[in-house]
N, C-alpha and C. Protein backbone atom coordinates (compact mmCIF):
# COMPACT_ATOMS: atom_id res chain seq x y z
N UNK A 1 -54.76 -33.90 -4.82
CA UNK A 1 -53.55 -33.13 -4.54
C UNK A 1 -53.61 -31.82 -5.31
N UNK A 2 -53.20 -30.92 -4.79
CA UNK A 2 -53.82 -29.27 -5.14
C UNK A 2 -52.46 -29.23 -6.26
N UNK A 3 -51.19 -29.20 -6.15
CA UNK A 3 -49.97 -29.13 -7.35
C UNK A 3 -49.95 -30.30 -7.30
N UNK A 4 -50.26 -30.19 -9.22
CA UNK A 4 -49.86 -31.53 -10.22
C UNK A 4 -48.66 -31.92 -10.12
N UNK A 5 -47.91 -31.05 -9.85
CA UNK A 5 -46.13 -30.89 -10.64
C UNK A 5 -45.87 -32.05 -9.20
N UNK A 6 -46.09 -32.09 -8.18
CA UNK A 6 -45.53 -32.77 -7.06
C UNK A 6 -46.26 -34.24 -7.00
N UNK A 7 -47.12 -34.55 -8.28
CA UNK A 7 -47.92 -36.05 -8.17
C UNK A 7 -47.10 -37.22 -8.64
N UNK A 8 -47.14 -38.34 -7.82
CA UNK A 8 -46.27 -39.30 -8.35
C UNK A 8 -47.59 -40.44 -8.41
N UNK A 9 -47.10 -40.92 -9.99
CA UNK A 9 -47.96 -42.33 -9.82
C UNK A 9 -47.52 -43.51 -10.52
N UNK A 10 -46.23 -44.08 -10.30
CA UNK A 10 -45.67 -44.82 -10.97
C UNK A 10 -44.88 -45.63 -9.50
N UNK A 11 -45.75 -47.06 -9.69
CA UNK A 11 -45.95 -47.56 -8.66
C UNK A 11 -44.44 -48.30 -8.30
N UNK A 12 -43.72 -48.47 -9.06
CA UNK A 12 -42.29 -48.95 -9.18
C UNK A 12 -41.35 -47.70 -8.02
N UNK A 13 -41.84 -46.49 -8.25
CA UNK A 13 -41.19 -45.30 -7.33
C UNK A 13 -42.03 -45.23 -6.29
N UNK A 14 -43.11 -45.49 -6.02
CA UNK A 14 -43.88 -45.39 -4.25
C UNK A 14 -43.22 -47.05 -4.18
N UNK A 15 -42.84 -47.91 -4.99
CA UNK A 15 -42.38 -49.19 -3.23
C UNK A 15 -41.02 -48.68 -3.32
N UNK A 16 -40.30 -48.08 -4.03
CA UNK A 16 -38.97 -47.86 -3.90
C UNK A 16 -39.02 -46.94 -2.68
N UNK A 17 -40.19 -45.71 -2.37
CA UNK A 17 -39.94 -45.20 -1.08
C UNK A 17 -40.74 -45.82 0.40
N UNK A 18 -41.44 -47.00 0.14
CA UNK A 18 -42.12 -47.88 1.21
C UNK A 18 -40.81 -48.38 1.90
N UNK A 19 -39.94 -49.04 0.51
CA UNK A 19 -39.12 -50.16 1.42
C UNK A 19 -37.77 -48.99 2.18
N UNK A 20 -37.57 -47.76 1.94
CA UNK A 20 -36.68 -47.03 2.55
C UNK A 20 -37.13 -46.33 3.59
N UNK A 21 -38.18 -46.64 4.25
CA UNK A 21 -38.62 -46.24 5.38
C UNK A 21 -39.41 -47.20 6.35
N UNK A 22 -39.09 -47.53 7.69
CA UNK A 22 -39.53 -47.94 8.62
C UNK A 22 -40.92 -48.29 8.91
N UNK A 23 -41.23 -46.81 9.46
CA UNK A 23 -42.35 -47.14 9.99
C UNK A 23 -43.54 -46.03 9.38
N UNK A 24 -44.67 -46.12 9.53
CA UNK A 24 -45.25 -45.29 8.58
C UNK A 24 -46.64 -44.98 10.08
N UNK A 25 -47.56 -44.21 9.69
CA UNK A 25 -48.35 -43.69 10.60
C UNK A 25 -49.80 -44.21 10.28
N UNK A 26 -50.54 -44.90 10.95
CA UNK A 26 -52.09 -45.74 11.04
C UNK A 26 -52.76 -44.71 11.43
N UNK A 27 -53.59 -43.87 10.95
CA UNK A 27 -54.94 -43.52 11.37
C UNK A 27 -56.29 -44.17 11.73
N UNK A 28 -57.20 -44.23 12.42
CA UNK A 28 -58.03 -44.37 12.22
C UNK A 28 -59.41 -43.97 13.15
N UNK A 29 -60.22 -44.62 13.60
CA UNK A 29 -61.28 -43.48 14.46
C UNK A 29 -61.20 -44.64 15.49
N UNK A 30 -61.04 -43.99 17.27
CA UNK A 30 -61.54 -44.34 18.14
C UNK A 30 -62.35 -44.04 18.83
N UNK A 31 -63.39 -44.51 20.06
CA UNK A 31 -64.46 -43.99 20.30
C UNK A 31 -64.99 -43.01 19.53
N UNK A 32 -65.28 -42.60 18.52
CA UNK A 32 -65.50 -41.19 17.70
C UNK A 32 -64.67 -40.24 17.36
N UNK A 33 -63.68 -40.34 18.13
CA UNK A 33 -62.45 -39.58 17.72
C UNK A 33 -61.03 -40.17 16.88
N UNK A 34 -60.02 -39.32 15.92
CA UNK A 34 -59.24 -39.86 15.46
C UNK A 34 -58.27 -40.16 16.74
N UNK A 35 -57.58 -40.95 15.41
CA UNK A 35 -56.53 -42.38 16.78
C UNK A 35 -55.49 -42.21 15.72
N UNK A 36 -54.16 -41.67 16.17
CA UNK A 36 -53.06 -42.34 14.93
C UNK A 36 -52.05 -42.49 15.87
N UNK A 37 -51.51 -43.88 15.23
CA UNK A 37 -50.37 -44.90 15.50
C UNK A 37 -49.27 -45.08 14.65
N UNK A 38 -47.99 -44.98 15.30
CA UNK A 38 -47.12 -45.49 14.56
C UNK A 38 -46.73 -46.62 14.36
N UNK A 39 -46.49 -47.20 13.32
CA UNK A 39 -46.09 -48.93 13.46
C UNK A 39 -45.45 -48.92 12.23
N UNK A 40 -44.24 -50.17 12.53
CA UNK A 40 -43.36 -51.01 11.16
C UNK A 40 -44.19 -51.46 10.18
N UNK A 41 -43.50 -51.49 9.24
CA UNK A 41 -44.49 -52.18 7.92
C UNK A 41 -44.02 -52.54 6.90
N UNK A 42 -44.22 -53.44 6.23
CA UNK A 42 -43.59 -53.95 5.04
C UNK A 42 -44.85 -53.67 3.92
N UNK A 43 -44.91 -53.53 2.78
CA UNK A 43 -46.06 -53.48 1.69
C UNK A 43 -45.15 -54.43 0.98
N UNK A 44 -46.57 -55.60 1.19
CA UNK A 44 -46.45 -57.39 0.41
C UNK A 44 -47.23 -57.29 0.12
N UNK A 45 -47.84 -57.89 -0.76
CA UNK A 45 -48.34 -58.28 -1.81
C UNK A 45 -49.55 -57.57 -1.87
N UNK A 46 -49.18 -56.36 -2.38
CA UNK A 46 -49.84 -55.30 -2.27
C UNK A 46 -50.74 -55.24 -1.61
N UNK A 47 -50.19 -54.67 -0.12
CA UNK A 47 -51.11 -54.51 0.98
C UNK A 47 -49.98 -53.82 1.97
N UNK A 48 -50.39 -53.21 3.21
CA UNK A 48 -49.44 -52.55 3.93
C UNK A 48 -50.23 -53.90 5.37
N UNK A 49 -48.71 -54.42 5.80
CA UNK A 49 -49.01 -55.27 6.59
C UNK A 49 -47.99 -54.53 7.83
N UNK A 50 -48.67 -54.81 8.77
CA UNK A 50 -48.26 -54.59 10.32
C UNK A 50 -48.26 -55.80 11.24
N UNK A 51 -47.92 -55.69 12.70
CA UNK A 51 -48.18 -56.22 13.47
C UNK A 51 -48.25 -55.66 15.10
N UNK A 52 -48.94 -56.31 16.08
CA UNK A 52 -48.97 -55.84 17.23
C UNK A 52 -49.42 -56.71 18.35
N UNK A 53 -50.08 -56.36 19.04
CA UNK A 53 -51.01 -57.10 20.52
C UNK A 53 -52.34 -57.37 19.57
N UNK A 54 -52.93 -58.71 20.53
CA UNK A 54 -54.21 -58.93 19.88
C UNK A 54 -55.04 -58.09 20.75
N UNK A 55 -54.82 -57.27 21.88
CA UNK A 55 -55.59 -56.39 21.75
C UNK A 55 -55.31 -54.91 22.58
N UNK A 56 -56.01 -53.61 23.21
CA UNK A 56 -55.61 -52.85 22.91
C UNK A 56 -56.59 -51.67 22.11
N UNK A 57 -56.05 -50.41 22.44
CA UNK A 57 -57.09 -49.18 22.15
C UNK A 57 -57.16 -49.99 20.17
N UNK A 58 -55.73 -49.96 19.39
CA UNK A 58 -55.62 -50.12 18.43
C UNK A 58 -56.71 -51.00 17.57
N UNK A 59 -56.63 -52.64 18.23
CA UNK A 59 -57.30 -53.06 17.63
C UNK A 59 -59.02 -52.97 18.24
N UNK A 60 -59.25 -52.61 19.84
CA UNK A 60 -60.73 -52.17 19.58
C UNK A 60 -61.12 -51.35 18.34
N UNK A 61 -60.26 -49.88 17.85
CA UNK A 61 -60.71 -49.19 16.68
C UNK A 61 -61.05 -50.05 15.47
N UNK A 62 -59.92 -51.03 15.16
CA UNK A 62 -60.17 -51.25 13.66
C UNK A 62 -61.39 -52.46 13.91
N UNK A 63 -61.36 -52.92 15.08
CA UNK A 63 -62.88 -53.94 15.05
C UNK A 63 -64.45 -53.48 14.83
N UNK A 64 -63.97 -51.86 15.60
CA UNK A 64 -65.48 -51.02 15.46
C UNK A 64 -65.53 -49.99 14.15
N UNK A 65 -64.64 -50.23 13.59
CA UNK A 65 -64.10 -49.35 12.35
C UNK A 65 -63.03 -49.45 11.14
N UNK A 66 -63.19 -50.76 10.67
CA UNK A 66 -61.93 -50.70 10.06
C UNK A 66 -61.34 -49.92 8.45
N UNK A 67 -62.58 -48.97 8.77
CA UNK A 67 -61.43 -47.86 7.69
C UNK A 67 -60.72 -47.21 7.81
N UNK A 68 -59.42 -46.99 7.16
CA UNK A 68 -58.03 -46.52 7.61
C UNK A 68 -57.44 -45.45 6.78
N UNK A 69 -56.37 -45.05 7.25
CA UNK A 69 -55.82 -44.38 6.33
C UNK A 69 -53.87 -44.78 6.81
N UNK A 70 -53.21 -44.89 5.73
CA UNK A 70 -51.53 -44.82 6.28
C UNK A 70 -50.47 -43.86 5.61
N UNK A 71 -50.06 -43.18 6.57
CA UNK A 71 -49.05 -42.38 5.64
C UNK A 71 -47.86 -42.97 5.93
N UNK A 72 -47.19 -42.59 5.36
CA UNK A 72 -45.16 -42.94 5.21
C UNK A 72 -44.99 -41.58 4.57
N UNK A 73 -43.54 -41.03 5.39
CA UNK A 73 -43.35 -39.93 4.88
C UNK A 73 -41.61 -40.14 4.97
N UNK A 74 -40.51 -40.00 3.85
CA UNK A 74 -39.55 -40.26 3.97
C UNK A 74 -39.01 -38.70 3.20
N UNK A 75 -38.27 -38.08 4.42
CA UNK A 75 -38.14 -36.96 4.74
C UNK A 75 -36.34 -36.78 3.92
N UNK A 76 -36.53 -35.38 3.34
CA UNK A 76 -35.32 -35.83 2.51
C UNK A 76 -34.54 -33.93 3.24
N UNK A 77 -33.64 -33.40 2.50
CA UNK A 77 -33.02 -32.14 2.62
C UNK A 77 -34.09 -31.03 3.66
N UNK A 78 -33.99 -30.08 4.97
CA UNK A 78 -34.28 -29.08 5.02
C UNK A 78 -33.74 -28.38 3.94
N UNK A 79 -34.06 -27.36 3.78
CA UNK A 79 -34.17 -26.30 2.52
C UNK A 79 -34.20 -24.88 3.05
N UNK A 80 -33.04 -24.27 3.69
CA UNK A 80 -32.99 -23.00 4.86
C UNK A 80 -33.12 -21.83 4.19
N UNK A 81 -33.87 -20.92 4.26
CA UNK A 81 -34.51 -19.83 3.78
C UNK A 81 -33.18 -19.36 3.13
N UNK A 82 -32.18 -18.87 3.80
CA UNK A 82 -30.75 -18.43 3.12
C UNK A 82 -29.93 -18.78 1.78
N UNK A 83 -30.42 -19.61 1.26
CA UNK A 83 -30.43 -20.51 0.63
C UNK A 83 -30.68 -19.84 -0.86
N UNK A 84 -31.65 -19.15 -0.75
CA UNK A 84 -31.99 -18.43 -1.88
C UNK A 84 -32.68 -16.52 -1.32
N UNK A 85 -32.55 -16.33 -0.57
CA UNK A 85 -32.96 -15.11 0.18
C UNK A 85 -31.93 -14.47 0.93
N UNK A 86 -31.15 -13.69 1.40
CA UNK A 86 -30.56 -13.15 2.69
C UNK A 86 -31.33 -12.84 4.25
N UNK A 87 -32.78 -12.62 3.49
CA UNK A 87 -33.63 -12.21 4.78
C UNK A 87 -34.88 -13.00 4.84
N UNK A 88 -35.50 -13.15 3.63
CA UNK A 88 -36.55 -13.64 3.63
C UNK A 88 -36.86 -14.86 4.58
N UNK A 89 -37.93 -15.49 5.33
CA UNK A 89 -37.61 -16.06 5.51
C UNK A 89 -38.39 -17.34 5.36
N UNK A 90 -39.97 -16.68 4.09
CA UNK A 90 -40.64 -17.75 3.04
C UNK A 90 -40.00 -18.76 2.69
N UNK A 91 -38.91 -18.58 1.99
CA UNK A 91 -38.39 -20.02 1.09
C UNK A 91 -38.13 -21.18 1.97
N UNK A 92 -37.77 -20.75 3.35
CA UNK A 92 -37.06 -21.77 3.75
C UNK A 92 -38.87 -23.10 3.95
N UNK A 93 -38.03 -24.42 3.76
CA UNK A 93 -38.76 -25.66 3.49
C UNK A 93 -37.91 -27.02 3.55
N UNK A 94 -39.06 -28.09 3.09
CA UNK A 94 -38.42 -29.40 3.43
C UNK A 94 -38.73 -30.17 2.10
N UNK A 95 -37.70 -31.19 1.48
CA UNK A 95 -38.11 -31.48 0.70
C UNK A 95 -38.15 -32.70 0.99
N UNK A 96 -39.25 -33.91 0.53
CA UNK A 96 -39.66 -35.00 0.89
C UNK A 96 -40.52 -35.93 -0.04
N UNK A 97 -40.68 -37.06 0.11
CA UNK A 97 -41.54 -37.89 0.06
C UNK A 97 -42.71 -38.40 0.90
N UNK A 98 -44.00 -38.39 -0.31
CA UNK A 98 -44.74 -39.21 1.05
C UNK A 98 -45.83 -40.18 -0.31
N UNK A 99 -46.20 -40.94 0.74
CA UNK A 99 -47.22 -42.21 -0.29
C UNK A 99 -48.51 -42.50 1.26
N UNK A 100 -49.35 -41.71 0.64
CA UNK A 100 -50.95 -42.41 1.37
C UNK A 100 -51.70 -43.00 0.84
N UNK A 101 -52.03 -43.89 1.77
CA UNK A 101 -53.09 -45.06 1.69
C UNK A 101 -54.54 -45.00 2.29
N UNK A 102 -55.50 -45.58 1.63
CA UNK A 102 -56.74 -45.30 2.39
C UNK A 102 -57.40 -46.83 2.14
N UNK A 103 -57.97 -47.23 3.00
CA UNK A 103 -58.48 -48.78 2.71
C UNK A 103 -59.29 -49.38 4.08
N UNK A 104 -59.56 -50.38 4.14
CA UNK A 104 -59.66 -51.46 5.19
C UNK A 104 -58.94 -52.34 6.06
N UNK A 105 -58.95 -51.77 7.16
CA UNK A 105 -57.54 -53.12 8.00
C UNK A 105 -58.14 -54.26 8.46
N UNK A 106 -57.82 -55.53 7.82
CA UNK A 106 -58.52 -56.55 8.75
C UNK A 106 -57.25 -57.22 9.13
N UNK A 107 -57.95 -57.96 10.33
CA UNK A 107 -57.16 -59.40 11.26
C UNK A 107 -56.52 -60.40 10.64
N UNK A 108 -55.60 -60.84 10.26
CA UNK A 108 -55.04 -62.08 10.10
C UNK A 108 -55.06 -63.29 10.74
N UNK A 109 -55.62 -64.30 10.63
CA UNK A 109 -55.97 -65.50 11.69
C UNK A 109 -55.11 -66.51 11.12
N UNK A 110 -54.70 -66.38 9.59
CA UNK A 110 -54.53 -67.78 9.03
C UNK A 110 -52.86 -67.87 9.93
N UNK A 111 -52.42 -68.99 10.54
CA UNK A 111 -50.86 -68.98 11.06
C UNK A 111 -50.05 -68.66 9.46
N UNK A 112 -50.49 -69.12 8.59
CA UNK A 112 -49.09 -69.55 7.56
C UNK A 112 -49.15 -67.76 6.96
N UNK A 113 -50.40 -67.75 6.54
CA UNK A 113 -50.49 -65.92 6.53
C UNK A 113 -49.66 -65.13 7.09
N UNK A 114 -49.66 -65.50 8.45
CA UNK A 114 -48.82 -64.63 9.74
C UNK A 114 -47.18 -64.73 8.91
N UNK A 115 -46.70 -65.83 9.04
CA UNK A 115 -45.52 -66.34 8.87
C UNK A 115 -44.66 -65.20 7.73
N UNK A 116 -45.75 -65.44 6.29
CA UNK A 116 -45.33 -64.85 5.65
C UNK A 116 -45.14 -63.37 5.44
N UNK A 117 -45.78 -62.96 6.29
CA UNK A 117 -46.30 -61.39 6.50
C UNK A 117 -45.02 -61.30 7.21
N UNK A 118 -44.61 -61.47 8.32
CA UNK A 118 -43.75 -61.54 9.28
C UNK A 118 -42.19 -61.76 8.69
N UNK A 119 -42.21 -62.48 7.99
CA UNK A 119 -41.24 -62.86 7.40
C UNK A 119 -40.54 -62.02 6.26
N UNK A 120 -41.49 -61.37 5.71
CA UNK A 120 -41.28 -60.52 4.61
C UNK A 120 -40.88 -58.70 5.39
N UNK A 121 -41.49 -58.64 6.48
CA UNK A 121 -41.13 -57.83 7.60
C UNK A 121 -39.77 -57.57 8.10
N UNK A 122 -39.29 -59.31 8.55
CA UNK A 122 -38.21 -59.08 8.59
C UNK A 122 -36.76 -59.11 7.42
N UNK A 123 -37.61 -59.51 6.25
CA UNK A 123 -36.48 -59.09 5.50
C UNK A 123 -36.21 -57.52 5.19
N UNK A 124 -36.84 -56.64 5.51
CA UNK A 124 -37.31 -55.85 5.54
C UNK A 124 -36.09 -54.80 5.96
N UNK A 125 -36.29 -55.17 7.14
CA UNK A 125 -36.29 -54.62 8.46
C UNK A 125 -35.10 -55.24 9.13
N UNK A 126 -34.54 -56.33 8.69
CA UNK A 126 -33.50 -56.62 9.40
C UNK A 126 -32.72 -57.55 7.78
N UNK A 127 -32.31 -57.16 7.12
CA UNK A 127 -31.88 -57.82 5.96
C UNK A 127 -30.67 -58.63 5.37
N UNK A 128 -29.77 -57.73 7.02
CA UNK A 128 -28.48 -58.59 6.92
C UNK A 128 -28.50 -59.87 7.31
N UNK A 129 -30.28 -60.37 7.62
CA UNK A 129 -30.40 -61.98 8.41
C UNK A 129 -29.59 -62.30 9.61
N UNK A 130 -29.89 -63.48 9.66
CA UNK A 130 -28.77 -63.24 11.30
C UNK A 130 -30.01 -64.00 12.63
N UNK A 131 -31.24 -64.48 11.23
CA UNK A 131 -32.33 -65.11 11.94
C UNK A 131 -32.75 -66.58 11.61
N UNK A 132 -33.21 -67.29 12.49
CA UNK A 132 -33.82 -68.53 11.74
C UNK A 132 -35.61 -67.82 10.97
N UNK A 133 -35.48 -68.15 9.59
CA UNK A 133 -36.77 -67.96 9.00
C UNK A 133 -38.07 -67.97 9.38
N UNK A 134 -38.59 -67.34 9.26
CA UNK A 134 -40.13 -67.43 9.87
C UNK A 134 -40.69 -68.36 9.19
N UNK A 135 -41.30 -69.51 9.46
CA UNK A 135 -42.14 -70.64 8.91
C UNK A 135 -43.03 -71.43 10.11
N UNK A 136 -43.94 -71.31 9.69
CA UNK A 136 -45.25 -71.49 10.59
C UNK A 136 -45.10 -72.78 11.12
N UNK A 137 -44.65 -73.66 9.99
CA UNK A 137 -43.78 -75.03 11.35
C UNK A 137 -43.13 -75.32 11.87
N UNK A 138 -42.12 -74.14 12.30
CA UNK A 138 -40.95 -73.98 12.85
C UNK A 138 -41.66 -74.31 14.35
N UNK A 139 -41.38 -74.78 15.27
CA UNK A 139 -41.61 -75.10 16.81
C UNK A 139 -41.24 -73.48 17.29
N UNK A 140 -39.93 -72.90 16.85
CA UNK A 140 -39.57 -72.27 17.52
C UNK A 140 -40.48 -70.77 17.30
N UNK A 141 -41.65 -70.68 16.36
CA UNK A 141 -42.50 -69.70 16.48
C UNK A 141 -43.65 -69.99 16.30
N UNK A 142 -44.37 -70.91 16.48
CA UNK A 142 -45.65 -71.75 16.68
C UNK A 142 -46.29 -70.78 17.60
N UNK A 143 -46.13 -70.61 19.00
CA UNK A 143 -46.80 -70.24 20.30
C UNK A 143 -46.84 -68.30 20.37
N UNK A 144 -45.12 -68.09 19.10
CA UNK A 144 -45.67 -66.25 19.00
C UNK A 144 -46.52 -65.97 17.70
N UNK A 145 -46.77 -66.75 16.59
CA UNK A 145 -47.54 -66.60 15.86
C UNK A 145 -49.34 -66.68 16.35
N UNK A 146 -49.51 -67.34 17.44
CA UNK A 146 -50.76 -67.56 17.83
C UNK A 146 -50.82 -66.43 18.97
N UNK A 147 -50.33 -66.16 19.18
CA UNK A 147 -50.74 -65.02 20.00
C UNK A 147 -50.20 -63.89 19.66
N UNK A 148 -49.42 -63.48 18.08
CA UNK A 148 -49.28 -62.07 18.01
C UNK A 148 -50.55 -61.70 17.16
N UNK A 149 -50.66 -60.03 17.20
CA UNK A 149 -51.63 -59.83 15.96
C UNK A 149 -50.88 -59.53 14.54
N UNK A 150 -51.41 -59.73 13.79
CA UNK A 150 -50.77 -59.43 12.20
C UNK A 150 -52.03 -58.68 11.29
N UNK A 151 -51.66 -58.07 10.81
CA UNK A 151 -53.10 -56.79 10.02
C UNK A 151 -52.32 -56.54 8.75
N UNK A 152 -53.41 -56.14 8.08
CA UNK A 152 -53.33 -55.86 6.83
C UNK A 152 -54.04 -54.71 6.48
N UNK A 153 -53.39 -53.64 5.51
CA UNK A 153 -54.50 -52.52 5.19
C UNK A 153 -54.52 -52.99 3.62
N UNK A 154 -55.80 -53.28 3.09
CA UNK A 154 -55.77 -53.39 1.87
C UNK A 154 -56.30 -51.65 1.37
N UNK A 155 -55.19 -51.53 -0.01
CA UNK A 155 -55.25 -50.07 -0.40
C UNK A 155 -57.02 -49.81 -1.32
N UNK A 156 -57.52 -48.85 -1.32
CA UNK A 156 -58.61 -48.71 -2.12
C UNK A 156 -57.93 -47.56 -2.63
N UNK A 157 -57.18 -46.60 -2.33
CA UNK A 157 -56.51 -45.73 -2.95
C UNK A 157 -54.90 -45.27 -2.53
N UNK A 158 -54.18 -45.03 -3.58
CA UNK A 158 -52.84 -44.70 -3.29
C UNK A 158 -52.48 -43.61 -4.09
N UNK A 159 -51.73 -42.78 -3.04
CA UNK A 159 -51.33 -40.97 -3.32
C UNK A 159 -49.92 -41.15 -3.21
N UNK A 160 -49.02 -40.83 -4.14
CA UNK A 160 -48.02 -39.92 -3.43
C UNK A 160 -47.11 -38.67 -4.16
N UNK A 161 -47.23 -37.88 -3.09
CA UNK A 161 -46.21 -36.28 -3.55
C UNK A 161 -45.24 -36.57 -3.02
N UNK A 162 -44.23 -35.64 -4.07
CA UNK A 162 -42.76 -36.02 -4.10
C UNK A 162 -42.63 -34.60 -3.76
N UNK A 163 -42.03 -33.48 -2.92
CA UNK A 163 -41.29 -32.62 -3.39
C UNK A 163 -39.67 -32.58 -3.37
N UNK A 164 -39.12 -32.20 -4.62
CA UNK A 164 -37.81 -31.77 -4.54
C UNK A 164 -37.43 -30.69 -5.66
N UNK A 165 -38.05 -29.92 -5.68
CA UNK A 165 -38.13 -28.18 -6.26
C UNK A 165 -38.46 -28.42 -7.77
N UNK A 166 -39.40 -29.46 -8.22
CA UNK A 166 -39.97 -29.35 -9.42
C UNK A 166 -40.55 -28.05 -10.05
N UNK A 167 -40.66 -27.20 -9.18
CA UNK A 167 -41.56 -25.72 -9.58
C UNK A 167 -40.86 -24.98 -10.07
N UNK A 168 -38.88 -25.01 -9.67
CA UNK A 168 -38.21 -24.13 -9.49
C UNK A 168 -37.66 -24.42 -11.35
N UNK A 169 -36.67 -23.24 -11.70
CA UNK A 169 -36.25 -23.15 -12.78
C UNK A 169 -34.78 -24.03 -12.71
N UNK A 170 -34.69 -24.55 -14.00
CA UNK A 170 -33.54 -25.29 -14.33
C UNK A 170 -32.35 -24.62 -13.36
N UNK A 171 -32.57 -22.86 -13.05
CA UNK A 171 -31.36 -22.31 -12.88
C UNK A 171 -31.24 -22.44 -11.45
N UNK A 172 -32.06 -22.49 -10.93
CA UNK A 172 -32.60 -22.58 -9.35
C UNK A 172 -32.78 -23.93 -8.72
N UNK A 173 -32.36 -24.83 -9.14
CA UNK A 173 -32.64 -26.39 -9.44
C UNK A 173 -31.55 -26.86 -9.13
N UNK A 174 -30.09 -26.25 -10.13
CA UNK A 174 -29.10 -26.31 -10.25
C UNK A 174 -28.14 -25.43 -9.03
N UNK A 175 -28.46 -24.33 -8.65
CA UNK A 175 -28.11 -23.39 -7.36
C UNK A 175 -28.07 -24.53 -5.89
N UNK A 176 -29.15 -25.04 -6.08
CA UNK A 176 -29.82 -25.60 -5.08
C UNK A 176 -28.79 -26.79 -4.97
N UNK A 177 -28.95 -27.57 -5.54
CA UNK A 177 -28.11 -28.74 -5.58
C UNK A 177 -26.61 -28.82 -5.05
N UNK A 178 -26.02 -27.25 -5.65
CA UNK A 178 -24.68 -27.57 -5.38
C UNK A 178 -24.73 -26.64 -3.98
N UNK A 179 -25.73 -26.19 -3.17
CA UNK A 179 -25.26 -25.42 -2.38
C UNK A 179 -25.67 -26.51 -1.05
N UNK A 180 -26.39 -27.90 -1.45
CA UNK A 180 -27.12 -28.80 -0.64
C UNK A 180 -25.44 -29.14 -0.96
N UNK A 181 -24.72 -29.92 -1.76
CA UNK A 181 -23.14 -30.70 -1.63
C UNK A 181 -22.53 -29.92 -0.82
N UNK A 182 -22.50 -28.69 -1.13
CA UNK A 182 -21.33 -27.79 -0.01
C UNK A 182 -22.13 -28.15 1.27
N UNK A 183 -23.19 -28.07 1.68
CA UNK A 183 -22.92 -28.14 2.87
C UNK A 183 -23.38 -29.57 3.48
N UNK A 184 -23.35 -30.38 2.50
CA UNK A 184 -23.11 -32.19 2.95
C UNK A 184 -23.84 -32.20 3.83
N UNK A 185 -24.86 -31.95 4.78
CA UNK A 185 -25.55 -32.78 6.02
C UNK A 185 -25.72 -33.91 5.26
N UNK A 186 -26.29 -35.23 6.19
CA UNK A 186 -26.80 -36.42 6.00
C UNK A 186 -27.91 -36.55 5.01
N UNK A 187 -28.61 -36.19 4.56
CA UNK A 187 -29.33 -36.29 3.07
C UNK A 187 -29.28 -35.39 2.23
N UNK A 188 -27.89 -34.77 2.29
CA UNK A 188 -28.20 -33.50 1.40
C UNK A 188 -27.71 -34.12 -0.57
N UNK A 189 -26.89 -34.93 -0.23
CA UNK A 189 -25.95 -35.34 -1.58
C UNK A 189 -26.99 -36.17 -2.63
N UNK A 190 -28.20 -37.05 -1.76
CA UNK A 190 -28.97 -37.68 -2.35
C UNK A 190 -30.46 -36.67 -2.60
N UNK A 191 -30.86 -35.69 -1.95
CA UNK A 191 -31.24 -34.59 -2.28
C UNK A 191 -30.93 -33.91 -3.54
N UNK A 192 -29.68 -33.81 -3.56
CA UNK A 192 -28.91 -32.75 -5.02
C UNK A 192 -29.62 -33.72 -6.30
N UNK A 193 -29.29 -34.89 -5.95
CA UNK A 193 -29.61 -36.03 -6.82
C UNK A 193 -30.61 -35.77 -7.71
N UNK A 194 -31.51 -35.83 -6.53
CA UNK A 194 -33.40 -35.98 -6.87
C UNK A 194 -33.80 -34.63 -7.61
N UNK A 195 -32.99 -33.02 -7.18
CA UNK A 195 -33.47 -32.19 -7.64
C UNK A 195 -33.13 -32.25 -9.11
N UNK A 196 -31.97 -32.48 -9.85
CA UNK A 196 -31.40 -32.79 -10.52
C UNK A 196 -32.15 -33.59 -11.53
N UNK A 197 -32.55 -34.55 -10.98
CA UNK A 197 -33.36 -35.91 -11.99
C UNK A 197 -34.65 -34.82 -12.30
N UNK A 198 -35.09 -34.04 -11.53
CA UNK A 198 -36.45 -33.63 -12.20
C UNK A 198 -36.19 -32.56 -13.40
């Protein structure tokens, strides 16, 4: 990463921004060319687990290739040039999170594997419950566990940049913040937050 000031490596703050975002983006190479996919994901037990069809452009790639890469990018305040300029119209930006992964995706075969992968997915992802549990001896998911796919990217490396105006001066930090409250859009208040904490 080219700026230090935007490096995060304190692994307690990349799952805090895994579990606040959905779905994250699969790279990887098809026929010779890149392939990227979007898909849901939970990161269990330290691993970024997915699921899909057993088969498919997707999993031909990771059978003829299974090195990967995954981003998640959890997108916080636009940042409108006006903001700090009248005309300019450099400043304007986005401030965000992101956490990449680079590793190996393999197949999941074991059922009880599936279960738990799946299961941890949907706590995830659907948390208010409102489901019967995923358990591999449940009858009632026996026949979709055997025929869904379930993958795993195990990490060999993990990145993530944070920006939320770490560069800028205490005074400009502080400008910023209260001019993100005045104008309240939908992430602006938890934005003010973040600039604030740095």
């Amino acid at each position: 990463m080219r700026r230090d000031e935007f490096n995060e490596t304190n692994m307690d703050k990349i799952k805090t921004v895994l579990s606040e975002c959905e779905y994250g983006t699969l790279s990887l190479i098809s026929k010779g060319e890149p392939y990227g996919v979007a898909v849901n994901f939970v990161f269990f037990e330290d691993k970024i687990c997915f699921h899909g069809a057993l088969e498919g452009r997707k999993v031909e790639a990771i059978k003829a290739n299974p090195h990967a890469s995954f981003l998640v990018v959890n997108p916080y305040s636009l940042i409108p040039s006006y903001f700090s300029d009248a005309r300019f119209a450099c400043p304007a930006t986005q401030f965000f999170a992101s956490v990449h992964f680079y590793g190996d995706v393999t197949i999941v075969n074991n059922i009880h594997e599936k279960a738990k992968i799946l299961e941890a997915m949907m706590r995830k992802l659907q948390s208010e419950g409102g489901y019967d549990e995923i358990q591999s001896e449940n009858p009632m998911y026996i026949k979709t566990l055997e025929k869904l796919g379930v993958y795993t990217l195990i990490p060999v490396t993990i990145s993530m940049k944070v920006k939320t105006g770490q560069n800028f001066s205490d005074e400009k930090k502080q400008s910023l913040a209260d001019q993100l409250r005045e104008r309240n859009n939908t992430s602006d208040d938890k934005t003010a937050h973040l600039i604030e904490m740095n």
